[in-house]
N, C-alpha and C. Protein backbone atom coordinates (compact mmCIF):
# COMPACT_ATOMS: atom_id res chain seq x y z
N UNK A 1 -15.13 -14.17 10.89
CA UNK A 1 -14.19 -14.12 11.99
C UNK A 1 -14.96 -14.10 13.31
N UNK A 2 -14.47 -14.84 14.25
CA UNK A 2 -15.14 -14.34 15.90
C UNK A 2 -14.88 -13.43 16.23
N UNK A 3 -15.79 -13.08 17.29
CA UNK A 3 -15.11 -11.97 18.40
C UNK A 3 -14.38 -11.89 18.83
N UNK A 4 -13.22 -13.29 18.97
CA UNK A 4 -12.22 -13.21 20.09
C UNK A 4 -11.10 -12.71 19.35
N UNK A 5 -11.33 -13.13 17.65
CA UNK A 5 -10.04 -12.85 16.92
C UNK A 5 -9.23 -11.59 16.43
N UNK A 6 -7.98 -11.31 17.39
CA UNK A 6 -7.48 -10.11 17.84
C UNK A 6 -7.69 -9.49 16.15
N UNK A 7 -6.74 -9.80 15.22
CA UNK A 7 -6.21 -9.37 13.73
C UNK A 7 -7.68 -9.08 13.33
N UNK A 8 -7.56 -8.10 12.07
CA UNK A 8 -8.20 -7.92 11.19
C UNK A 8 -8.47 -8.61 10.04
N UNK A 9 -7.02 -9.27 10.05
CA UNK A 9 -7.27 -10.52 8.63
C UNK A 9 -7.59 -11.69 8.98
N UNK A 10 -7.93 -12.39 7.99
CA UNK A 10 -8.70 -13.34 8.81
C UNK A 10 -7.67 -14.75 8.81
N UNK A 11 -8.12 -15.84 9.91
CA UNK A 11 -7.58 -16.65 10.22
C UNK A 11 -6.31 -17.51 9.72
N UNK A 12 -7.28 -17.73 8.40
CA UNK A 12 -6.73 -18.11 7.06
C UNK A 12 -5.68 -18.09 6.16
N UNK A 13 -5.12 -16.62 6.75
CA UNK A 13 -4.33 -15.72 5.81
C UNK A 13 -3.03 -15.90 6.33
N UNK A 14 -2.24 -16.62 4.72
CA UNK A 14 -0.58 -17.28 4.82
C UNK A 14 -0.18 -15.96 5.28
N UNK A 15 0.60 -16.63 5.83
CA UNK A 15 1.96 -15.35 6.36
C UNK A 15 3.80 -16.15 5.97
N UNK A 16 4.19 -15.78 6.50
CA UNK A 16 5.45 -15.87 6.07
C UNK A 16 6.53 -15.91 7.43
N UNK A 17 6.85 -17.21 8.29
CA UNK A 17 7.64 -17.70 9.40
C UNK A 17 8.99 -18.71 8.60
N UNK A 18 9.68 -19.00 9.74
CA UNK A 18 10.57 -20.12 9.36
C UNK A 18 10.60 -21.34 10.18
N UNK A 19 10.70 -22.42 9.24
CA UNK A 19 10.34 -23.96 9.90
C UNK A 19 11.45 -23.89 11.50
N UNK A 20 12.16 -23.26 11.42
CA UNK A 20 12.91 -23.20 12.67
C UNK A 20 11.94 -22.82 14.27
N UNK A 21 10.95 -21.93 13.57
CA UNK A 21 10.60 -20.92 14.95
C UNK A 21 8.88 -22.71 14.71
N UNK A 22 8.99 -22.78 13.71
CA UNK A 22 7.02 -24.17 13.85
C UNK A 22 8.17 -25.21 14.36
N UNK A 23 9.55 -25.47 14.70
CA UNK A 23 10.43 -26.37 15.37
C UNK A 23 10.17 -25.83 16.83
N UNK A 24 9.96 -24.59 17.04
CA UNK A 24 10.16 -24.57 18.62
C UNK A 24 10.58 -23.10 18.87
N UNK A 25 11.94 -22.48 17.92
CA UNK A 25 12.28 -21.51 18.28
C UNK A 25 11.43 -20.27 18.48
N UNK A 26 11.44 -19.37 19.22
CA UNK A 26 10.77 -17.91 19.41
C UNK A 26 10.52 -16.78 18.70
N UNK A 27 9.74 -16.22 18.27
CA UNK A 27 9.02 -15.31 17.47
C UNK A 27 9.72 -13.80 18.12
N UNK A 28 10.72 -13.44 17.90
CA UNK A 28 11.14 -12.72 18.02
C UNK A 28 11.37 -11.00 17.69
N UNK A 29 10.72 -11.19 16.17
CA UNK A 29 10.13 -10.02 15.51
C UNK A 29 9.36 -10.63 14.18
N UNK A 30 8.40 -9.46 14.46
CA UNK A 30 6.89 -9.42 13.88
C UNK A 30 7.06 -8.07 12.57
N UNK A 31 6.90 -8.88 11.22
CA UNK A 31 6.99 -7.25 10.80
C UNK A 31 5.57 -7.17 9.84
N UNK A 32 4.79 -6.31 10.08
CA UNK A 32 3.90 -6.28 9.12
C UNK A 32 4.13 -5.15 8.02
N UNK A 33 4.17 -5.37 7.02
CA UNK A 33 4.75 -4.91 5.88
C UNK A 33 4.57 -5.65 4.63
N UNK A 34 3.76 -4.87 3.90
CA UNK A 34 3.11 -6.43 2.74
C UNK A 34 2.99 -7.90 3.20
N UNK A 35 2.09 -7.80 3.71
CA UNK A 35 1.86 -9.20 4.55
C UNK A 35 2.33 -8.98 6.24
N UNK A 36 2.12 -10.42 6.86
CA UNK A 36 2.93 -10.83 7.80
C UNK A 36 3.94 -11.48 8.08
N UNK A 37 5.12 -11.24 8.61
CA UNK A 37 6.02 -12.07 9.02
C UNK A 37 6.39 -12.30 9.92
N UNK A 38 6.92 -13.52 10.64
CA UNK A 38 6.90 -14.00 12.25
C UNK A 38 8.59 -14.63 11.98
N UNK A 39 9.63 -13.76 12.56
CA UNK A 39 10.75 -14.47 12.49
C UNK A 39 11.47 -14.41 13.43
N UNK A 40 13.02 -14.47 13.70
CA UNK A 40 13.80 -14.05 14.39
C UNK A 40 14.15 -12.92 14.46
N UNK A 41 15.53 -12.27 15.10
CA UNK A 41 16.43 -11.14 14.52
C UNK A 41 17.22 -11.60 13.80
N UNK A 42 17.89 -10.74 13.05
CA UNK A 42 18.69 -11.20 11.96
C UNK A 42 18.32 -11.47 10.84
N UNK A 43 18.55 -11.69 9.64
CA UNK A 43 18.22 -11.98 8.29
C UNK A 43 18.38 -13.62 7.89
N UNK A 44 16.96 -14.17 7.92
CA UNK A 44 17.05 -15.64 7.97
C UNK A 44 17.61 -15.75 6.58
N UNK A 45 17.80 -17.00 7.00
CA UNK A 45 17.78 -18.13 5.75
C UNK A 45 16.65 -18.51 4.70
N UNK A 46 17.07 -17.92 3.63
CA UNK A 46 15.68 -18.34 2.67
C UNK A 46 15.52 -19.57 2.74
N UNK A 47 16.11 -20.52 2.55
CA UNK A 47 15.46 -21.99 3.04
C UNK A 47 15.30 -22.55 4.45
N UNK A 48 15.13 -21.47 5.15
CA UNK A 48 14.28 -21.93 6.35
C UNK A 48 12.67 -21.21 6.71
N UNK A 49 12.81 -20.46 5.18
CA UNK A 49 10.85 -19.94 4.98
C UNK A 49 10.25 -21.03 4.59
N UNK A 50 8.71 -20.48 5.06
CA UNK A 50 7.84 -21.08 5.02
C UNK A 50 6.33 -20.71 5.18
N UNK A 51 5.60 -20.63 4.18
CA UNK A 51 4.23 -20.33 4.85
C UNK A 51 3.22 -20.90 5.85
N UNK A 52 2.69 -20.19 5.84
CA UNK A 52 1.50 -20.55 7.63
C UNK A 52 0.11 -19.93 7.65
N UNK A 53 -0.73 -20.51 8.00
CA UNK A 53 -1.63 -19.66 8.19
C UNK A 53 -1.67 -19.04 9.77
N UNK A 54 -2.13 -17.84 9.59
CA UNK A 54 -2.22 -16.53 10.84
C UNK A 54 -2.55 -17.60 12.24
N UNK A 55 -3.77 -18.10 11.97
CA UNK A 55 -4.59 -18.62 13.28
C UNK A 55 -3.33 -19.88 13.87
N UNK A 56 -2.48 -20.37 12.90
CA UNK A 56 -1.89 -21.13 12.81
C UNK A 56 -0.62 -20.85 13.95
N UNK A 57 -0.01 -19.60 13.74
CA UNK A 57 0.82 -18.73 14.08
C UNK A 57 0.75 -18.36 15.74
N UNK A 58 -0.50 -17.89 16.32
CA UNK A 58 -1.35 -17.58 16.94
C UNK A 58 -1.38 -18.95 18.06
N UNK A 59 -1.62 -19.93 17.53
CA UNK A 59 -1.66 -21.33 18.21
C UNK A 59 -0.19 -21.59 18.73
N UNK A 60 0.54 -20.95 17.46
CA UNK A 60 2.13 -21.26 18.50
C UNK A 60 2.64 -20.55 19.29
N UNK A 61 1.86 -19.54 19.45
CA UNK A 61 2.80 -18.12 20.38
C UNK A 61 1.41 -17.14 20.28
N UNK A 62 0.80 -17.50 21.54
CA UNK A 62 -0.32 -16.00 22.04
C UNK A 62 -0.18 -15.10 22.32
N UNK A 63 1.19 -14.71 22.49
CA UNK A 63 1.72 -13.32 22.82
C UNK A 63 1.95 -12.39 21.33
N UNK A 64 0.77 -13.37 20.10
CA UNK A 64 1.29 -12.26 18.88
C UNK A 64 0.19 -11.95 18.86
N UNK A 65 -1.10 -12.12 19.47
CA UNK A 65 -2.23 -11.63 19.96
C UNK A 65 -2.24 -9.92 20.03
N UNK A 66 -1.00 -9.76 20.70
CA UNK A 66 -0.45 -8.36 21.65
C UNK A 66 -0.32 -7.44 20.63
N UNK A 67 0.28 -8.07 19.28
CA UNK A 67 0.64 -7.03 18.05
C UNK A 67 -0.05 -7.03 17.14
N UNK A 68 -1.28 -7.70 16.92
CA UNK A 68 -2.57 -7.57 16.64
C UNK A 68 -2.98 -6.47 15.67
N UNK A 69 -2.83 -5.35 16.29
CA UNK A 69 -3.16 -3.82 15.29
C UNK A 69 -1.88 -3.45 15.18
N UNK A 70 -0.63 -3.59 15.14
CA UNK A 70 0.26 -3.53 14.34
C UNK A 70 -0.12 -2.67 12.67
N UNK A 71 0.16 -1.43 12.87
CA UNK A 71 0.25 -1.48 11.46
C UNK A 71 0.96 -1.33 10.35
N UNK A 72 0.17 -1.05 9.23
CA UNK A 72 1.23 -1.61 8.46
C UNK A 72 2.42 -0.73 8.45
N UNK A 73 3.20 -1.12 7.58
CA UNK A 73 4.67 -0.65 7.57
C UNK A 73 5.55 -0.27 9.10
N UNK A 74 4.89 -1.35 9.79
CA UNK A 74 5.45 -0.93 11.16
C UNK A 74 6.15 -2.33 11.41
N UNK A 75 6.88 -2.81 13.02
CA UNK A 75 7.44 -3.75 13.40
C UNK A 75 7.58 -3.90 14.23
N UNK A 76 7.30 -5.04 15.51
CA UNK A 76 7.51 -5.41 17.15
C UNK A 76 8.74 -6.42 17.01
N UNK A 77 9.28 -5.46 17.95
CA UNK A 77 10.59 -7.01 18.36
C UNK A 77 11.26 -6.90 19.71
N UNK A 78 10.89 -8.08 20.09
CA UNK A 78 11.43 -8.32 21.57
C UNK A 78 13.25 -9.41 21.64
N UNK A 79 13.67 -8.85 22.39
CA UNK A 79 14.89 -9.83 22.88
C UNK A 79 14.63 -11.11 23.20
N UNK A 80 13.69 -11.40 23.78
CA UNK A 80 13.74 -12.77 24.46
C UNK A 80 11.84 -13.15 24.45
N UNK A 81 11.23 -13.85 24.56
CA UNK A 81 10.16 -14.59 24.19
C UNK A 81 9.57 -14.09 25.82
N UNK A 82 10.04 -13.70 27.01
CA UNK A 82 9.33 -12.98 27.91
C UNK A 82 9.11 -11.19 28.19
N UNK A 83 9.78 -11.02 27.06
CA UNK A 83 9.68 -9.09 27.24
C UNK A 83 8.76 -9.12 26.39
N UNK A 84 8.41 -7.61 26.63
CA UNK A 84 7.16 -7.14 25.90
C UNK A 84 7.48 -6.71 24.48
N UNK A 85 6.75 -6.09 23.72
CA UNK A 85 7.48 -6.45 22.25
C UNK A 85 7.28 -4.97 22.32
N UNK A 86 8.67 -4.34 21.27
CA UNK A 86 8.36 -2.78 21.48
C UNK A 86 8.20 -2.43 19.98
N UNK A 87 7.37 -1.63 19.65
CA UNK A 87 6.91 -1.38 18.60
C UNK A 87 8.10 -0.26 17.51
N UNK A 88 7.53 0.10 16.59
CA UNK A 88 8.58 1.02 15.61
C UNK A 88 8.56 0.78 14.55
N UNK A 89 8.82 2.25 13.63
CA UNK A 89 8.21 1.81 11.59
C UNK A 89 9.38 0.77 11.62
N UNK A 90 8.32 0.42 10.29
CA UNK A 90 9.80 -0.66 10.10
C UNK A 90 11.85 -0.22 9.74
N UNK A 91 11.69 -1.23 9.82
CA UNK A 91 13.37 -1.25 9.57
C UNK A 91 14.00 -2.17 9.49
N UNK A 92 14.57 -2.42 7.86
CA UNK A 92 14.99 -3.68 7.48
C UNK A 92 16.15 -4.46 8.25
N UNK A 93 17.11 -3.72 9.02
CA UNK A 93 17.75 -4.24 9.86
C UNK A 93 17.65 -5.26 11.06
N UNK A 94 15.59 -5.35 11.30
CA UNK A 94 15.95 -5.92 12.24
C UNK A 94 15.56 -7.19 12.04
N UNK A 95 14.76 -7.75 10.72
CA UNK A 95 13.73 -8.58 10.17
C UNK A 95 14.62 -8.78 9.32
């Protein structure tokens, strides 16, 4: 890994988004919790998952840079793609 690379895991490492948000839409909540996941609010659509790699993730939205040490069993979620992301254990309600 470089120096610059915020995460602990490395680049490489699938995570779990939906083809909606690698379309364009906003990363809205982050839950790390057995793995990573980069989704909306709300409870997606299983056929709009999809795996990714991290660095991959990262390239689409630098502001997940920010949640970086996130840990585990925890979760960031912002309203809108310009607020800051506010942290909290997880909670299946919001992912």
């Amino acid at each position: 890994m470089t120096a610059n690379w915020p995460f602990s895991d490395p680049p490489n490492l699938a995570v779990l988004t939906l083809r909606s948000i690698i379309a364009g839409a906003p990363v809205l909540c982050v839950t790390h919790r057995h793995g990573w996941r980069f989704t909306g609010h709300g409870t997606p659509l299983l056929s709009d998952a999809t795996p990714m790699g991290l660095a991959e993730m990262v390239a689409l939205d630098s502001t997940l840079a920010l949640v970086a040490d996130l840990p585990e069993g925890w979760q960031a979620s912002r309203c809108h793609v310009e607020d800051e992301w506010k942290r909290s254990p997880y909670d299946h309600t919001l992912s």
